[in-house]
Protein backbone atom coordinates (compact mmCIF):
# COMPACT_ATOMS: atom_id res chain seq x y z
CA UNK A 1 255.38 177.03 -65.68
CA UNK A 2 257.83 177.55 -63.35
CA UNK A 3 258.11 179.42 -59.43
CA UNK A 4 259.21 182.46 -61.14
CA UNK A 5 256.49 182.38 -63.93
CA UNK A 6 254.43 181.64 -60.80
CA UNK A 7 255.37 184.86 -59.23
CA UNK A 8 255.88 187.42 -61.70
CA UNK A 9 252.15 186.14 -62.86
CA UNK A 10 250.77 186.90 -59.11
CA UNK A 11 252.61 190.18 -58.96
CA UNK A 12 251.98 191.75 -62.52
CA UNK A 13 251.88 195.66 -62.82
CA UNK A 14 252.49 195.25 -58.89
CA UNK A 15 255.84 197.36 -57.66
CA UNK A 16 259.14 196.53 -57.96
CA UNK A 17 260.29 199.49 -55.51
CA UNK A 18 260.21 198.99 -51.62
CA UNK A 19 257.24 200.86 -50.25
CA UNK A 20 258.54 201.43 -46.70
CA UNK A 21 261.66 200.96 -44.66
CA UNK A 22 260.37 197.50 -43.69
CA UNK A 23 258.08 194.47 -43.43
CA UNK A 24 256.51 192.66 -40.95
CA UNK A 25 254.41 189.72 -40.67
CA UNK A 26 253.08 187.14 -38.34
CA UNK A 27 251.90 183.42 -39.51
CA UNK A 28 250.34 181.22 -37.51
CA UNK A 29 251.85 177.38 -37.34
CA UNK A 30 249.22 174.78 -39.01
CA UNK A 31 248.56 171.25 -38.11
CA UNK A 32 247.17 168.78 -40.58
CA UNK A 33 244.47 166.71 -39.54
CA UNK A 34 244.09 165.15 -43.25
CA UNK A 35 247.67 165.32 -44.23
CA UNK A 36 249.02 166.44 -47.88
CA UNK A 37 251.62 163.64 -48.62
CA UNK A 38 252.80 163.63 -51.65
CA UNK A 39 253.43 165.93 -54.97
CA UNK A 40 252.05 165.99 -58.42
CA UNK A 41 254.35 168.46 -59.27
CA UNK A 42 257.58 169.27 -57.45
CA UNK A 43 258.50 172.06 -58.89
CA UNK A 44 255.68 174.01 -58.03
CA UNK A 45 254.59 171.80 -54.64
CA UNK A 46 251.05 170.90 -56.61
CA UNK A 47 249.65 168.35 -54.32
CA UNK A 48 248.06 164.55 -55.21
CA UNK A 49 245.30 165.59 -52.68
CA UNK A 50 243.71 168.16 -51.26
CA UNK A 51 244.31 168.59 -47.36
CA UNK A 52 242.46 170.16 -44.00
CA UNK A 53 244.06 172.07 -41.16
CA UNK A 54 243.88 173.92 -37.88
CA UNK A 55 245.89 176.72 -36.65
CA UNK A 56 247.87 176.55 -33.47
CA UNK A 57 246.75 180.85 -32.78
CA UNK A 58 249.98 182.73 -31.04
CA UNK A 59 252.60 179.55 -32.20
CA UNK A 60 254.20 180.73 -34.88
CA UNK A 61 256.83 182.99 -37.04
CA UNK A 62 256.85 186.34 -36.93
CA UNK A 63 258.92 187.94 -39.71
CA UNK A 64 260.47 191.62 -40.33
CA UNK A 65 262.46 191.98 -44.13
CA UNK A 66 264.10 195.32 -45.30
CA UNK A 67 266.69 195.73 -47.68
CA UNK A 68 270.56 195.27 -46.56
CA UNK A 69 273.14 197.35 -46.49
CA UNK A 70 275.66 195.21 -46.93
CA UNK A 71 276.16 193.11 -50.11
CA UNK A 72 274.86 190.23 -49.16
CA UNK A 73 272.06 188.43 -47.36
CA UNK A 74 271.33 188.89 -43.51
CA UNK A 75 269.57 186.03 -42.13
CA UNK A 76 268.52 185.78 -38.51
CA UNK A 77 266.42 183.57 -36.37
CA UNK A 78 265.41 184.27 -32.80
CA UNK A 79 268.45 186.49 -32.58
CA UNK A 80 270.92 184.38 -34.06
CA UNK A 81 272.95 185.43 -37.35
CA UNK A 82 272.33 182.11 -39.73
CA UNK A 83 275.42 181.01 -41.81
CA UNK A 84 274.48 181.56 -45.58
CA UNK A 85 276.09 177.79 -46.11
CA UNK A 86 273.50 176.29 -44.16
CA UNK A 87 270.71 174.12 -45.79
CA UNK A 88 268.09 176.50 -44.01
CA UNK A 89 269.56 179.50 -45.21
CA UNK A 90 270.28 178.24 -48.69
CA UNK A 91 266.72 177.38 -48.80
CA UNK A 92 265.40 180.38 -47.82
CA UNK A 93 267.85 182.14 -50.40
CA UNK A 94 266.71 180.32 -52.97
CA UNK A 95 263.23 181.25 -52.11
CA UNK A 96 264.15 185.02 -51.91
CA UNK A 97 265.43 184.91 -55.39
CA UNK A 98 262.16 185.07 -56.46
CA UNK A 99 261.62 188.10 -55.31
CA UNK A 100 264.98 190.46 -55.90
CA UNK A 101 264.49 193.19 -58.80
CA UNK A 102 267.79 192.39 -59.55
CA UNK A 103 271.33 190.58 -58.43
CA UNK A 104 272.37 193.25 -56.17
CA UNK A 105 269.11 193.66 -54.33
CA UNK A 106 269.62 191.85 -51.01
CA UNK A 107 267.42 191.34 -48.38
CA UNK A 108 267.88 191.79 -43.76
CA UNK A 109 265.65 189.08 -42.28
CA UNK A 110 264.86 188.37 -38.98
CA UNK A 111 262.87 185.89 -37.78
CA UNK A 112 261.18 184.71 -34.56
CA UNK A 113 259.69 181.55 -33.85
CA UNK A 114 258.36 179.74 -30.96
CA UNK A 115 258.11 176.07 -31.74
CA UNK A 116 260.55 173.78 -32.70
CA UNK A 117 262.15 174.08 -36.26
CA UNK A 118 262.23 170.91 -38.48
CA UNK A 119 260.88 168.86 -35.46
CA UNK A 120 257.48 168.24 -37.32
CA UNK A 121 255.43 170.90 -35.98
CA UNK A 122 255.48 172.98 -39.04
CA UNK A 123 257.64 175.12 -38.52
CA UNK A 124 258.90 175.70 -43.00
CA UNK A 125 254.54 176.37 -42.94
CA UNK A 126 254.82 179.44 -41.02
CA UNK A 127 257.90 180.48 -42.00
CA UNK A 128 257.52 180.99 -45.37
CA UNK A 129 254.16 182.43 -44.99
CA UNK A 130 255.56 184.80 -42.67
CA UNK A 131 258.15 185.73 -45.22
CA UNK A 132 255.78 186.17 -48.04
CA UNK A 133 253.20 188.54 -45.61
CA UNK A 134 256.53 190.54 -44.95
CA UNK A 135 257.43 190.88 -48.33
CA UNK A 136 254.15 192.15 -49.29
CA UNK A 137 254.07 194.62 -47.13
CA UNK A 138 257.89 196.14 -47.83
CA UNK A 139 256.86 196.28 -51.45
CA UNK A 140 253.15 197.75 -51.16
CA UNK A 141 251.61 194.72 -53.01
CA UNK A 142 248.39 194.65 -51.54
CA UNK A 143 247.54 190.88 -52.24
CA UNK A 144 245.14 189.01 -50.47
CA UNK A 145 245.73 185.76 -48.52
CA UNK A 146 244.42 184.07 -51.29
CA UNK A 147 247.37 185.32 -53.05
CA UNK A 148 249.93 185.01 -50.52
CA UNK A 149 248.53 181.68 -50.64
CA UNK A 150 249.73 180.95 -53.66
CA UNK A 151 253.10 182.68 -53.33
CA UNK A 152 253.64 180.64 -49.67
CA UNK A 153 253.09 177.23 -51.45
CA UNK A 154 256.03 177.72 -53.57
CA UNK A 155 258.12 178.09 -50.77
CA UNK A 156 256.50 175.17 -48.56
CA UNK A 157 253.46 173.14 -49.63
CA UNK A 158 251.93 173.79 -46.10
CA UNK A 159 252.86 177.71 -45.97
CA UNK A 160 249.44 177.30 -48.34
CA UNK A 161 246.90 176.93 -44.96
CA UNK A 162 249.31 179.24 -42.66
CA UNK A 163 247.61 182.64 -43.80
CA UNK A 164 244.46 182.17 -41.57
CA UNK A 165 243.19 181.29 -38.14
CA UNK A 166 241.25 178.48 -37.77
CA UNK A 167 240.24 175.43 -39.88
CA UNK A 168 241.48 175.89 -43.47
CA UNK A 169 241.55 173.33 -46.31
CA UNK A 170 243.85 173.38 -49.51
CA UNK A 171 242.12 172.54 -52.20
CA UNK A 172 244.92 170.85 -54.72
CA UNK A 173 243.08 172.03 -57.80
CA UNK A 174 243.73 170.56 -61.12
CA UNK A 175 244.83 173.30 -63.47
CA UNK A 176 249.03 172.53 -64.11
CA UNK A 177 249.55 176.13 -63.48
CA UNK A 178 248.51 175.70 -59.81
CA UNK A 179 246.61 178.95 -59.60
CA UNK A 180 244.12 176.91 -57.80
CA UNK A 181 245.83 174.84 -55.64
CA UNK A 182 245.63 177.24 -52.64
CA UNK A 183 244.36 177.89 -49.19
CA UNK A 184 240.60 178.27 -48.44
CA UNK A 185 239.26 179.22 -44.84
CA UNK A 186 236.25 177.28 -43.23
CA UNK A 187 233.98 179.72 -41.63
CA UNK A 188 233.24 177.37 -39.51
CA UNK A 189 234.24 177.50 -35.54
CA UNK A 190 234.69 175.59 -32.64
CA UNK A 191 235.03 177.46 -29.48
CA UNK A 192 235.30 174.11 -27.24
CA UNK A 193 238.49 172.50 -29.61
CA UNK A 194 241.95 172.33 -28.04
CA UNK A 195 245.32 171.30 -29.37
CA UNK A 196 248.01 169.43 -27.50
CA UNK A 197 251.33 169.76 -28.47
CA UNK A 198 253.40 166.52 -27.02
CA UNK A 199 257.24 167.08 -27.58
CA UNK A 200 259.30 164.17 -26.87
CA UNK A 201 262.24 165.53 -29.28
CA UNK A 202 262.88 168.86 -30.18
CA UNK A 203 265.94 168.55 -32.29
CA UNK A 204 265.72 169.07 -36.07
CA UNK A 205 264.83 165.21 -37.51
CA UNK A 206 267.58 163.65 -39.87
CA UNK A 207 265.03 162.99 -42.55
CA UNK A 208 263.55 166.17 -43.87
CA UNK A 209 259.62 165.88 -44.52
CA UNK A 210 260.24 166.24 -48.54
CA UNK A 211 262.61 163.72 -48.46
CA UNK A 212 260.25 161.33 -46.94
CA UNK A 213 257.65 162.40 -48.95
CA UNK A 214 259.53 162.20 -52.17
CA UNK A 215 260.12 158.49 -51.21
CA UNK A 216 257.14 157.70 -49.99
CA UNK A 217 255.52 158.42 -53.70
CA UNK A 218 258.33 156.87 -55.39
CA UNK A 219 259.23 153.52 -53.88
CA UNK A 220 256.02 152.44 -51.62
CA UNK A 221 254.40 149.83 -53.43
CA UNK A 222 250.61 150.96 -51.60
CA UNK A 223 250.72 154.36 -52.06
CA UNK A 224 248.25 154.16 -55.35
CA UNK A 225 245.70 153.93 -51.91
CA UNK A 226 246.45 156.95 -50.46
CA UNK A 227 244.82 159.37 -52.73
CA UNK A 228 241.45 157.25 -52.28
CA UNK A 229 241.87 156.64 -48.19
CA UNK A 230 242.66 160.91 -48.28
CA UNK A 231 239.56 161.79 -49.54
CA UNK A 232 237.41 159.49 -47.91
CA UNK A 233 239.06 160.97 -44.76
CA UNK A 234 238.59 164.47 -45.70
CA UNK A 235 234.78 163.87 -46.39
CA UNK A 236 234.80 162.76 -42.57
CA UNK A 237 236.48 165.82 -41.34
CA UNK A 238 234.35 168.29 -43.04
CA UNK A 239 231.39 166.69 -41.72
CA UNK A 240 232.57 166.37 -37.88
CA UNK A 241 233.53 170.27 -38.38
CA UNK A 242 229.92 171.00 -39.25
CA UNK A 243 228.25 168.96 -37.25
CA UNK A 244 230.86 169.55 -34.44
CA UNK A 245 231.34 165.91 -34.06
CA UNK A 246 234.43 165.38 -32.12
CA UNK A 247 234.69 161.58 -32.36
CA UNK A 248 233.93 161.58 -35.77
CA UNK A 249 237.01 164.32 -36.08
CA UNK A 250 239.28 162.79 -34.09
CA UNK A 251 238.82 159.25 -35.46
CA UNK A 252 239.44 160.83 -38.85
CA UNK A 253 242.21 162.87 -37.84
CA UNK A 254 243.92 159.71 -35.87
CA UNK A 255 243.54 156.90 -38.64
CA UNK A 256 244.74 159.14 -41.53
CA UNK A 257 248.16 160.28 -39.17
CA UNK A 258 248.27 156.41 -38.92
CA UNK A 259 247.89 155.86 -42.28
CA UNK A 260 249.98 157.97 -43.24
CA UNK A 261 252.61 156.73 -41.29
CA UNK A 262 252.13 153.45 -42.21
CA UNK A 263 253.11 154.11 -45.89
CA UNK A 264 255.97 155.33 -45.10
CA UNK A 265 257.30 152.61 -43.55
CA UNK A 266 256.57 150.67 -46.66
CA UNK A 267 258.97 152.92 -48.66
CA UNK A 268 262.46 151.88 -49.19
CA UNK A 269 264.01 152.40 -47.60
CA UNK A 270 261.43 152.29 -44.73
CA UNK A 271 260.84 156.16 -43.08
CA UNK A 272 260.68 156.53 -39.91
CA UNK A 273 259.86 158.84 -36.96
CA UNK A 274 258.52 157.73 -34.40
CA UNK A 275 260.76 157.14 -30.93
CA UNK A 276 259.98 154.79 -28.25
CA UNK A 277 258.00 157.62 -26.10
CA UNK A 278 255.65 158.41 -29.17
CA UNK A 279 254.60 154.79 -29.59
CA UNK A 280 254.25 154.71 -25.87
CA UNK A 281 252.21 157.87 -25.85
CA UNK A 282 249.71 156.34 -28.79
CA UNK A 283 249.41 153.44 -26.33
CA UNK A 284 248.36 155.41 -23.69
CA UNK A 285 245.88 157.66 -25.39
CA UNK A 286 243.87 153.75 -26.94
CA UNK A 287 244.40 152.79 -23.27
CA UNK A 288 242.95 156.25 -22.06
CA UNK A 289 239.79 156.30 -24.57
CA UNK A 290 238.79 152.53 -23.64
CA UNK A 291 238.62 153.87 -20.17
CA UNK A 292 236.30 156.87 -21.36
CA UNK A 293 238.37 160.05 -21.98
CA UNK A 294 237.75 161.56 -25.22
CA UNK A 295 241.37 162.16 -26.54
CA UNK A 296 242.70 161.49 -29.91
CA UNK A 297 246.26 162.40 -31.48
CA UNK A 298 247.82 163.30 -34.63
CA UNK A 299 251.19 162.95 -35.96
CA UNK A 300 253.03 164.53 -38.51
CA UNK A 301 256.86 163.93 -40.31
CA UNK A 302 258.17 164.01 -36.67
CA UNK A 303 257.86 162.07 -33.24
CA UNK A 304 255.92 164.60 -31.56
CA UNK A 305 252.45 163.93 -30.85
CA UNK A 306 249.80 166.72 -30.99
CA UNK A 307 246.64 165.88 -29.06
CA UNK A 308 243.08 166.41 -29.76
CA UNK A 309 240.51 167.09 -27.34
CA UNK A 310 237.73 169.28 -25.69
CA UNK A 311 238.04 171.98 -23.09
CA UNK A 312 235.85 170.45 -20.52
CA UNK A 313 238.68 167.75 -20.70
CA UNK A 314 241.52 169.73 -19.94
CA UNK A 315 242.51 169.68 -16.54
CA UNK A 316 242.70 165.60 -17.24
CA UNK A 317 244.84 165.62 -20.01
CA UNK A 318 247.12 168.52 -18.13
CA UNK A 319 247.23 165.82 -15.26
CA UNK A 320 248.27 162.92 -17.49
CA UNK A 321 250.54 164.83 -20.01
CA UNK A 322 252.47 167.78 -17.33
CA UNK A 323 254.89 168.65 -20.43
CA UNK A 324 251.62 169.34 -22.96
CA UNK A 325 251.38 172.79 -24.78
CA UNK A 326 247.94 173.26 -24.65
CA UNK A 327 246.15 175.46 -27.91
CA UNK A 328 243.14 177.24 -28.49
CA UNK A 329 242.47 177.85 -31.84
CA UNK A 330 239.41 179.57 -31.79
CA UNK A 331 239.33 180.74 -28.30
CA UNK A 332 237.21 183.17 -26.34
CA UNK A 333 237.93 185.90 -28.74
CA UNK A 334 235.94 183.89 -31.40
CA UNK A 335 232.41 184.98 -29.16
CA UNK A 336 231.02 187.92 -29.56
CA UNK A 337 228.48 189.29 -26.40
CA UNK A 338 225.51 188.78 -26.71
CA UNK A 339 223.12 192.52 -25.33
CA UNK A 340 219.49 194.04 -25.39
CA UNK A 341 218.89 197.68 -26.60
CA UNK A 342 219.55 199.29 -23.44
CA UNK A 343 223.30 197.37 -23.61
CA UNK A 344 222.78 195.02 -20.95
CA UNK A 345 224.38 191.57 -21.40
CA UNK A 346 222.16 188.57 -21.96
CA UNK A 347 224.75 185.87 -23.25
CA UNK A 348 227.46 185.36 -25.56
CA UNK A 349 227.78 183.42 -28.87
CA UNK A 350 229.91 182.38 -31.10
CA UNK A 351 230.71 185.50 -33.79
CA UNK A 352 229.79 183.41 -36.78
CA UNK A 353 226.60 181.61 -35.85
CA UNK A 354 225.74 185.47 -34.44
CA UNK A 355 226.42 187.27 -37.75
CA UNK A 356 224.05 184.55 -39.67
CA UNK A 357 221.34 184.78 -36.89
CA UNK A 358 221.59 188.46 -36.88
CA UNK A 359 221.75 188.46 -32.93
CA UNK A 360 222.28 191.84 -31.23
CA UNK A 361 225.48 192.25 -30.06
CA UNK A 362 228.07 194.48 -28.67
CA UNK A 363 230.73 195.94 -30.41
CA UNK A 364 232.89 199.28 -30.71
CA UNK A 365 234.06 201.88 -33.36
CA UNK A 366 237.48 203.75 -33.16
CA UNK A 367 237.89 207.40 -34.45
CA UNK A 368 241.32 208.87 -34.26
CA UNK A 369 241.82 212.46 -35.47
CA UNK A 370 244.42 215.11 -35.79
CA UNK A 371 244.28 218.98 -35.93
CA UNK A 372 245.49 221.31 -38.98
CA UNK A 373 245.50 224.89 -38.83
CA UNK A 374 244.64 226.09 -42.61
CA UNK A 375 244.45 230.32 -43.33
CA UNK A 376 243.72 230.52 -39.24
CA UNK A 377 240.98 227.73 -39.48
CA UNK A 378 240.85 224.62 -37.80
CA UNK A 379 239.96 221.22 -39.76
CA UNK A 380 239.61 217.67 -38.43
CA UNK A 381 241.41 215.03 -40.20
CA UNK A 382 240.42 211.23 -39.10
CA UNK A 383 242.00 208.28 -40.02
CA UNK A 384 240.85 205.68 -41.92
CA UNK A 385 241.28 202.28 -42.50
CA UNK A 386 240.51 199.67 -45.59
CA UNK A 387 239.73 196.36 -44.33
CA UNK A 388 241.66 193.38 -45.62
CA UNK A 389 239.98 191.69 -48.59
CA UNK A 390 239.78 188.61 -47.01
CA UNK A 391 237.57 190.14 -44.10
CA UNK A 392 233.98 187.54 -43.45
CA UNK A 393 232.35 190.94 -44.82
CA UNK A 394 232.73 194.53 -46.22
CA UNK A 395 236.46 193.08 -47.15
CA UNK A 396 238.29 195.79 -48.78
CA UNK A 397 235.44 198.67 -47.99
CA UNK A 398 237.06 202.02 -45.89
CA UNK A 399 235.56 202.45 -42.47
CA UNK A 400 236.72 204.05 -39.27
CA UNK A 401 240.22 203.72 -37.50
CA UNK A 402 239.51 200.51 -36.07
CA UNK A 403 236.57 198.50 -34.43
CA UNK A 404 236.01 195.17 -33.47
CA UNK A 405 234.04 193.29 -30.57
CA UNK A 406 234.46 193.71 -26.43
CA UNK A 407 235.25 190.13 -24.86
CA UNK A 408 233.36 188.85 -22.24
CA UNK A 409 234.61 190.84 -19.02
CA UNK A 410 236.19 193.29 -21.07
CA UNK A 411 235.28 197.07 -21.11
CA UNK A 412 234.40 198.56 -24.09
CA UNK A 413 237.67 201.23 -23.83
CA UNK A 414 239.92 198.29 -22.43
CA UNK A 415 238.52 196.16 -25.59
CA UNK A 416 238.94 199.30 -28.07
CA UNK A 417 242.47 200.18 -26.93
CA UNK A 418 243.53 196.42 -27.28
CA UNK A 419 242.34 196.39 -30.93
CA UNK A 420 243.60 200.16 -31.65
CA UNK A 421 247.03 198.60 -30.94
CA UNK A 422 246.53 195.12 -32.45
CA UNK A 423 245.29 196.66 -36.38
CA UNK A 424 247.15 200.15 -36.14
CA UNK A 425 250.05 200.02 -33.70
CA UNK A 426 248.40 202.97 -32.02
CA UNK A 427 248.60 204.25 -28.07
CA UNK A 428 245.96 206.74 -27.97
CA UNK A 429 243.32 208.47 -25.39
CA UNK A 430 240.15 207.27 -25.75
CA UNK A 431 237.12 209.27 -24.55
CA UNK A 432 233.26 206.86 -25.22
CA UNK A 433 230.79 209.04 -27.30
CA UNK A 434 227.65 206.75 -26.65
CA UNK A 435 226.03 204.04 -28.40
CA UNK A 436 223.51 203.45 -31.47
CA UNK A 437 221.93 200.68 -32.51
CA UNK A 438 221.95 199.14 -36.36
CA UNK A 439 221.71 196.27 -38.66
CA UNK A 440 223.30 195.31 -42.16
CA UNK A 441 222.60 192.65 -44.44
CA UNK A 442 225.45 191.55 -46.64
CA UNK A 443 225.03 189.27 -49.97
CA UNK A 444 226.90 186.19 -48.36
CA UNK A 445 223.91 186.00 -46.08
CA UNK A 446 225.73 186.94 -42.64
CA UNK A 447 224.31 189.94 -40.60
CA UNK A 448 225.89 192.93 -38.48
CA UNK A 449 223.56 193.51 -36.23
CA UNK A 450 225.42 195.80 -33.30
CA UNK A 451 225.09 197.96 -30.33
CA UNK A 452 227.93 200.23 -31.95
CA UNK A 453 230.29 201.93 -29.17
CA UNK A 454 231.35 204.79 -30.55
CA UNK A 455 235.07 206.03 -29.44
CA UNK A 456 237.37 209.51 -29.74
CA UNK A 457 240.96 209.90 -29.71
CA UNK A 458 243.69 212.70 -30.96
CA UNK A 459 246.78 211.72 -32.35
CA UNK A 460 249.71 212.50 -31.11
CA UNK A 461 251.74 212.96 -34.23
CA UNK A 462 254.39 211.50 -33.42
CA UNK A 463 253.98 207.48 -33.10
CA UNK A 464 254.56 205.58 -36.09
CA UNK A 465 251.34 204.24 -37.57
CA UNK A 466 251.90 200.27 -38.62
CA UNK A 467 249.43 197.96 -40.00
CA UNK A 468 248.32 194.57 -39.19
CA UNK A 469 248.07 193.31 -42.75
CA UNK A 470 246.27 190.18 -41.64
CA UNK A 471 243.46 192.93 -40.75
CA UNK A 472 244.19 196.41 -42.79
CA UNK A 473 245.06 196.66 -46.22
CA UNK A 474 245.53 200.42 -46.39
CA UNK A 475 244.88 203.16 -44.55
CA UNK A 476 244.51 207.65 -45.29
CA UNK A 477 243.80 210.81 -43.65
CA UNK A 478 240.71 212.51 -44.61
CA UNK A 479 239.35 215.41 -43.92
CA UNK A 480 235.81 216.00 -41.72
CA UNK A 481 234.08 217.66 -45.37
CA UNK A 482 235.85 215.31 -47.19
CA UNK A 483 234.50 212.16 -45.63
CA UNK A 484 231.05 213.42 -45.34
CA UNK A 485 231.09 214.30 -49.09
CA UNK A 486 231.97 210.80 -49.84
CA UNK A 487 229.97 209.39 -47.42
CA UNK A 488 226.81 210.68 -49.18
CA UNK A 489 228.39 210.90 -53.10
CA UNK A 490 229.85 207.23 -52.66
CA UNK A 491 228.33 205.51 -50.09
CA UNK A 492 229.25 201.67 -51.42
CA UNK A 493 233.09 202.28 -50.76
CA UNK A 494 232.32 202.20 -47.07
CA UNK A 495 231.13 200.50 -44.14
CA UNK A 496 227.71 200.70 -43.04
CA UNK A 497 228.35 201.49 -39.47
CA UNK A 498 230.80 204.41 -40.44
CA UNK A 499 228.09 207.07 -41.44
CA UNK A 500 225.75 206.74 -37.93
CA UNK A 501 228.77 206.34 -36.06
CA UNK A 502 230.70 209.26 -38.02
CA UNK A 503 227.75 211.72 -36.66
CA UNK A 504 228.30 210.73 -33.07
CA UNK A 505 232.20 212.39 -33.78
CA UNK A 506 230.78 215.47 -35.52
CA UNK A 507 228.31 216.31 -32.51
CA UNK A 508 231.41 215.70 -30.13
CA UNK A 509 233.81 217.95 -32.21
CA UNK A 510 231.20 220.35 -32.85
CA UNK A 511 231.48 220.14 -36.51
CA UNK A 512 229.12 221.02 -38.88
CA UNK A 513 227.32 217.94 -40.83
């Protein structure tokens, strides 16, 4: 097996034509907290172990890919044309050949990314994912991010956990294949975790990370420990995540960076990247945690230190590190707010822990509609939306135009226009219907149980309608008798909430149900 036996595998009876004029996608940057070092198979980056990471949310690639006009290969990043000659571009062409129907098919690509490339910070991760969620979407593919997964690995081992927010662990699998050595989201979340990014240098290092990697396996006379130290490691950080024990995840996190590290510098030649202002950074943190403050560090194939800590510590570690990009993975948009029947608030609570409680909470439903005149009649088309697969539930079911949850201190129409632009690329009118009250039960044992806003806007016809493919998979225009026919004929192909909230729309529109 091969990359391109990998791919054509993953994209069987899939289209070979360009669905639309272009592709875009956005991947988040990962860092490891129990690092992947080293390769079982090169070929198709199979991993010795498995490994655990955390997003860093907004720091990332963002990626557009159409077809070029000219007869070659287009390759921009952050606005500047890349020479073809160069090892990045070569690279990434080598990567795109996977993907070209045929010799002549070449490919415009335009990149933009806000950290550092080839400093350590992940930077070929996010990339490549962001290139494989582009190319799915120019081609219509409809994969999941289980299969982008796989697809992202072959360009960059890490690209494997860049598909998510969040904590994500990729498993290394055993078949030779590699169709399970891929990415697998935690559901877990923790609100109160924060990521420091400490960058000492930002230039691209000398000694790429598969070099060192490549060395490290083949010339270190301890690394027969690693895959044993890995997973003991591993078993840590899985356990601090669900207990939400941060000492217990930073200690892990810190001593396998070290570790890591360490090997490295037992390969020979030795590897090295650490710089006299990351050793004198680690020595600060030990000297900083003997005095009390609860602040551990990674490292990765870099000098740059990234920091790990809690939010009540922050304005301390903004006082002793003023240069620190400071990270939220899960962030306030990871609570959901917390209301009685009658919609007043009572608290707020993490989404997850809410949807396994079944705790009443608020959230909104988005119906956009257009008009068409048919024989002098007027009909009501809405659109709808398919959730991504991937989704915690009702992945891949239709449902309304978008909904989603308010923020604390966040309207319901301020909340609903945010996500209306964030899933469909839409600037629309929105007029609140009212409210109603339900609950679902799904088979993975989480629970929607919502005060449902319900929300009305018209199309205007003329903005373009683009999907967030880390959210939508598809979406359609149905008609008002359509939708209610299928509502009642087929009602497993759709949402729970759509059918209550769906009645709230015909009472406003004055349609017949």
């Amino acid at each position: 097996m091969n990359k391109k036996n990998s791919v054509d595998f993953i994209l069987k009876n899939r289209s070979t034509a360009v669905q639309q004029e272009r592709g875009t996608f956005f991947a988040p940057s990962n860092i490891a907290l129990g690092k992947y070092w080293g390769k079982r198979n090169t070929e198709l980056n199979l991993p010795v172990t498995s490994s655990l990471s955390v997003s860093l949310g907004g720091l990332g690639a963002k990626t557009t890919i159409s077809l070029s006009t000219k007869n070659s290969d287009q390759i921009s990043v952050n606005g500047a044309l890349m020479d073809l000659k160069s090892v990045f571009a070569v690279n990434l062409r080598n990567f795109l050949d996977l993907f070209r129907n045929n010799p002549t098919t070449y490919y415009q690509v335009e990149t933009e990314i806000n950290i550092p490339i080839g400093a350590g910070l992940a930077s070929s991760a996010c990339g490549y994912a962001a290139i494989v969620g582009a190319l799915n979407q120019l081609y219509g593919w409809d994969l999941s991010c289980a299969q982008m997964s796989l697809l992202g690995r072959l360009g960059s081992g890490s690209a494997s956990r860049s598909f998510w927010q969040g904590f994500v662990e990729w498993q290394a699998g055993v078949a030779e294949d590699g169709m399970d050595s891929l990415g697998v989201p935690l559901l877990e979340t923790w609100p109160e975790l924060r990521i420091g990014l400490v960058i000492f240098n930002a230039q691209q290092k000398s000694l790429s990370s598969r070099s060192a990697m490549q060395r490290t396996v083949l010339t270190s006379p301890f690394y027969a420990s690693w895959p044993a130290k890995q997973a003991a490691d591993m078993n840590c950080l899985r356990a601090a995540i669900q207990k939400r024990d941060f000492v217990e995840l930073g200690s892990a996190a810190e001593s396998n960076a070290l570790a890591m590290h360490a090997l490295m510098l037992t390969a020979s030649p030795p590897c090295v990247y650490s710089e006299p202002h990351t050793l004198a950074a680690m020595q600060k943190i030990w000297q900083l945690r003997q005095e009390g403050l609860s602040l551990y560090f990674t490292q990765d194939a870099g000098p740059n230190l990234k920091l790990l800590f809690l939010e009540k510590d922050l304005e301390m570690v903004k006082k002793l590190f003023p240069e620190i990009i400071i990270v939220a993975p899960f962030g306030d948009a990871e609570r959901v707010v917390l209301v009685d029947e009658q919609d007043q608030v009572i608290g707020t609570e993490e989404k997850l822990k809410a949807h396994q409680l079944a705790l009443l909470h608020r959230a909104f439903s988005v119906f956009v509609y257009r008009k068409k005149i048919t024989g002098g009649e007027t009909k009501f088309e809405f659109l709808l939306q398919q959730r991504h697969p991937d989704k915690y539930h009702c992945g891949g079911l239709w449902t309304n135009t978008c909904c989603s949850h308010p923020r604390l201190g966040e309207t319901v129409l301020a909340a609903a226009q945010r996500r209306l632009k964030e899933e469909m690329s839409l600037e629309v009118s929105l007029n609140q219907l009212g409210f109603f009250v339900y609950q679902a039960n799904f088979e993975n044992g989480l629970s929607e149980h919502e005060l449902d806003h319900v929300l009305l806007g018209e199309y205007d016809g003329v903005q373009p309608i683009v999907l967030n493919p880390t959210e939508v998979q598809a979406s359609c225009w149905v008609e008002s008798e359509a939708l209610q026919h299928a509502l009642s004929a087929h009602p497993e192909r759709y949402t729970p909430w759509l059918k209550p909230a769906f009645r709230l729309v015909l009472e406003e529109l004055c349609i017949k149900s």
